[in-house]
Protein backbone atom coordinates (compact mmCIF):
# COMPACT_ATOMS: atom_id res chain seq x y z
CA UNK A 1 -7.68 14.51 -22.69
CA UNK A 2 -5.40 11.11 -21.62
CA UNK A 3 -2.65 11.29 -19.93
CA UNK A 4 0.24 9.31 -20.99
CA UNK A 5 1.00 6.09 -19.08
CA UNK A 6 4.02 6.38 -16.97
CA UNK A 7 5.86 2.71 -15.35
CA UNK A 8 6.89 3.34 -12.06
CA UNK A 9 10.40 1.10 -11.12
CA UNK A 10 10.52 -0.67 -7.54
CA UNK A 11 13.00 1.63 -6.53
CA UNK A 12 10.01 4.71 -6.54
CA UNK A 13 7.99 3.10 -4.37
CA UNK A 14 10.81 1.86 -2.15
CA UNK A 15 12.07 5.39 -1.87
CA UNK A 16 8.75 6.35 -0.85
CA UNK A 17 8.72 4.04 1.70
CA UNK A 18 12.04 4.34 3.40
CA UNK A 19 12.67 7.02 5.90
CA UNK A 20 16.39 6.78 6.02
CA UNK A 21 16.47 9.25 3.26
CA UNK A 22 14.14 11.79 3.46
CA UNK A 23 14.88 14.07 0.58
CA UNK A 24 14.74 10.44 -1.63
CA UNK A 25 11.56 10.01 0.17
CA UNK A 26 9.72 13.06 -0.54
CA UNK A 27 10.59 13.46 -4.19
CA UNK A 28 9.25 9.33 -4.61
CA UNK A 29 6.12 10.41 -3.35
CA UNK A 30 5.74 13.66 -4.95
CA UNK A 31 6.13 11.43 -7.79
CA UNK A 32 4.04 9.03 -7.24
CA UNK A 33 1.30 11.37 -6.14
CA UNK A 34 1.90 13.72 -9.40
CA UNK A 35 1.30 10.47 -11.25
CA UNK A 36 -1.39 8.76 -9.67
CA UNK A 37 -3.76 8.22 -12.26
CA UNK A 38 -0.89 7.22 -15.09
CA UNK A 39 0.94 4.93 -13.21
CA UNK A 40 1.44 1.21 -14.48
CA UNK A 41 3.46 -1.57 -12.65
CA UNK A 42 4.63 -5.40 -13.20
CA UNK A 43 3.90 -8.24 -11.27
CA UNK A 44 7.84 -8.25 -11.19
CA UNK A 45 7.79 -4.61 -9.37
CA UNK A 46 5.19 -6.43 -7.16
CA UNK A 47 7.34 -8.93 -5.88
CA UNK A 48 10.84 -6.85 -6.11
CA UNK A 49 9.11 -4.24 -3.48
CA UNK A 50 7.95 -7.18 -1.11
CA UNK A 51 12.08 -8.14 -1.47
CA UNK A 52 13.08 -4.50 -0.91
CA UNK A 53 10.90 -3.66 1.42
CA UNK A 54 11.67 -6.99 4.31
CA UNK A 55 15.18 -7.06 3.22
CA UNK A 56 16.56 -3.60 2.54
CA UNK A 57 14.04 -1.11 4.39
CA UNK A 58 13.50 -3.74 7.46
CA UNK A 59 9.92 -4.34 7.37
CA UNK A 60 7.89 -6.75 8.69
CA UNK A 61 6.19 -9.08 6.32
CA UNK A 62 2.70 -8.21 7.53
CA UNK A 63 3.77 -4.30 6.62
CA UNK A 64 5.72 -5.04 2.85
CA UNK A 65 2.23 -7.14 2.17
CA UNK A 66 0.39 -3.98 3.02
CA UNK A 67 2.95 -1.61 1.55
CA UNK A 68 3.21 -4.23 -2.63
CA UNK A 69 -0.85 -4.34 -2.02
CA UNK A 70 -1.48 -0.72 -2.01
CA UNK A 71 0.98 -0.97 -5.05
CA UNK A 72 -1.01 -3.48 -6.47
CA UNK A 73 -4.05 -0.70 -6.75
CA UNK A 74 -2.43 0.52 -9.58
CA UNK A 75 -2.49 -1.13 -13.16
CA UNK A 76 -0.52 -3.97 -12.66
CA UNK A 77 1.15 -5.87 -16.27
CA UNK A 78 1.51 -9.28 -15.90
CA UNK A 79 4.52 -11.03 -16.61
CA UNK A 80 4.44 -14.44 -18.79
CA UNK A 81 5.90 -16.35 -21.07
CA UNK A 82 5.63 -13.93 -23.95
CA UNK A 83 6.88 -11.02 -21.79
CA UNK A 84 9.96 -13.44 -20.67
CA UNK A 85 11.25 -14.23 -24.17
CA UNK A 86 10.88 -10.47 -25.14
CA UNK A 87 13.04 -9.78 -22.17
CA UNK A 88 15.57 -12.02 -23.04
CA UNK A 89 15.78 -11.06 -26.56
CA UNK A 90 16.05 -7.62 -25.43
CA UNK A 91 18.85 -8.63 -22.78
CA UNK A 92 20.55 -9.35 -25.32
CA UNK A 93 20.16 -6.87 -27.98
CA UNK A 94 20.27 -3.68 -25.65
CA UNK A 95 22.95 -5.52 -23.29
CA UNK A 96 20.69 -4.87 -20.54
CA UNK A 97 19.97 -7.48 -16.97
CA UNK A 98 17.01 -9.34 -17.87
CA UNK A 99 15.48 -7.58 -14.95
CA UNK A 100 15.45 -4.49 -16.57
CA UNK A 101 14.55 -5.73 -19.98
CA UNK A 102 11.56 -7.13 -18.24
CA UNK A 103 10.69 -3.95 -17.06
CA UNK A 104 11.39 -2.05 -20.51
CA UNK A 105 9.14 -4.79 -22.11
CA UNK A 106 6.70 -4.55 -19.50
CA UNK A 107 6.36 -0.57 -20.06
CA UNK A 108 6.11 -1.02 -23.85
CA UNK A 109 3.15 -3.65 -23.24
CA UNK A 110 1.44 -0.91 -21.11
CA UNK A 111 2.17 1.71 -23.77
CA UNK A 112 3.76 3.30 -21.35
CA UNK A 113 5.44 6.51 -22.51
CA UNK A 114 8.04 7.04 -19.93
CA UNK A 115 9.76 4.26 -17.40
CA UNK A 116 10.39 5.97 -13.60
CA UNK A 117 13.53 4.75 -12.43
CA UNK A 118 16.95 5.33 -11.34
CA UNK A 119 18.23 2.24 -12.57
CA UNK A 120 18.24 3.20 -16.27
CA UNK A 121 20.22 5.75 -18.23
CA UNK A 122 18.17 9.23 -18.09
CA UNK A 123 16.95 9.67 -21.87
CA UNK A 124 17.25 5.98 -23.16
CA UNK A 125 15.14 5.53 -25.42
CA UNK A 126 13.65 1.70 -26.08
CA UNK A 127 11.58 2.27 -29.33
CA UNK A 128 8.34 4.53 -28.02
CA UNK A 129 9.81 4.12 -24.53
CA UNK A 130 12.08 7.45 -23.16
CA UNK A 131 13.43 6.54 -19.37
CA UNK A 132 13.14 9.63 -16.89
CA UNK A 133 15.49 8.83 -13.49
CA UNK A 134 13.33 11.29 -10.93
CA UNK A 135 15.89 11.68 -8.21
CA UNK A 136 18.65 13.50 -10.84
């Protein structure tokens, strides 16, 4: 039996990462690790986490390299030119940031089922695409 594909949002991993907030923390990686083998990522989650992870959570670079490559283990979708004018068509359309839109597309190029994140509206649905925010 296959499981369905689940995207997993930057701010998973980030919660995972950041001990500030434990309870945040814990549920990200109970996530993640309930998820292992279904999880799907962007090259734009790749580079958000680097961002999140120097900036936000006060890592050195040498550790948020470490930290977006053991990301980078997982199925990563690659963003181009293709996946850009989707995004911005879908921007538009769904009135979303064209970061998110790139992440919607993203998941529905993965035929991803579900989209992790807390950045999205629990339930919204984007075609075959339901969003799930794990921390509510």
């Amino acid at each position: 039996m296959t499981s369905a594909l689940v995207f997993v949002d930057t701010n998973v991993f980030a919660y995972a990462l950041d001990r500030a907030d434990t309870t945040k923390q814990r549920l990200a990686q109970d996530v993640i690790h309930e998820h292992r083998r279904e999880i799907v990522v962007s090259t734009q989650i790749l580079f958000e986490l680097y961002a999140v992870c120097t900036r936000k959570l006060g890592m050195d670079r040498s550790d948020a390299r470490a930290a977006v490559r053991a990301v980078a283990d997982f199925p990563v979708t690659h963003t181009d030119r293709a996946l850009a004018v989707d995004a911005l068509q879908l921007a538009a359309t769904a009135q979303l940031s064209i970061f998110d839109a790139a992440i919607v597309c993203a998941a529905q190029r993965s035929r991803c089922q579900t989209i992790l994140t807390e950045d999205l509206n629990a339930g919204q649905r984007f075609s075959e695409v339901v969003v799930e925010n794990p921390f509510a």
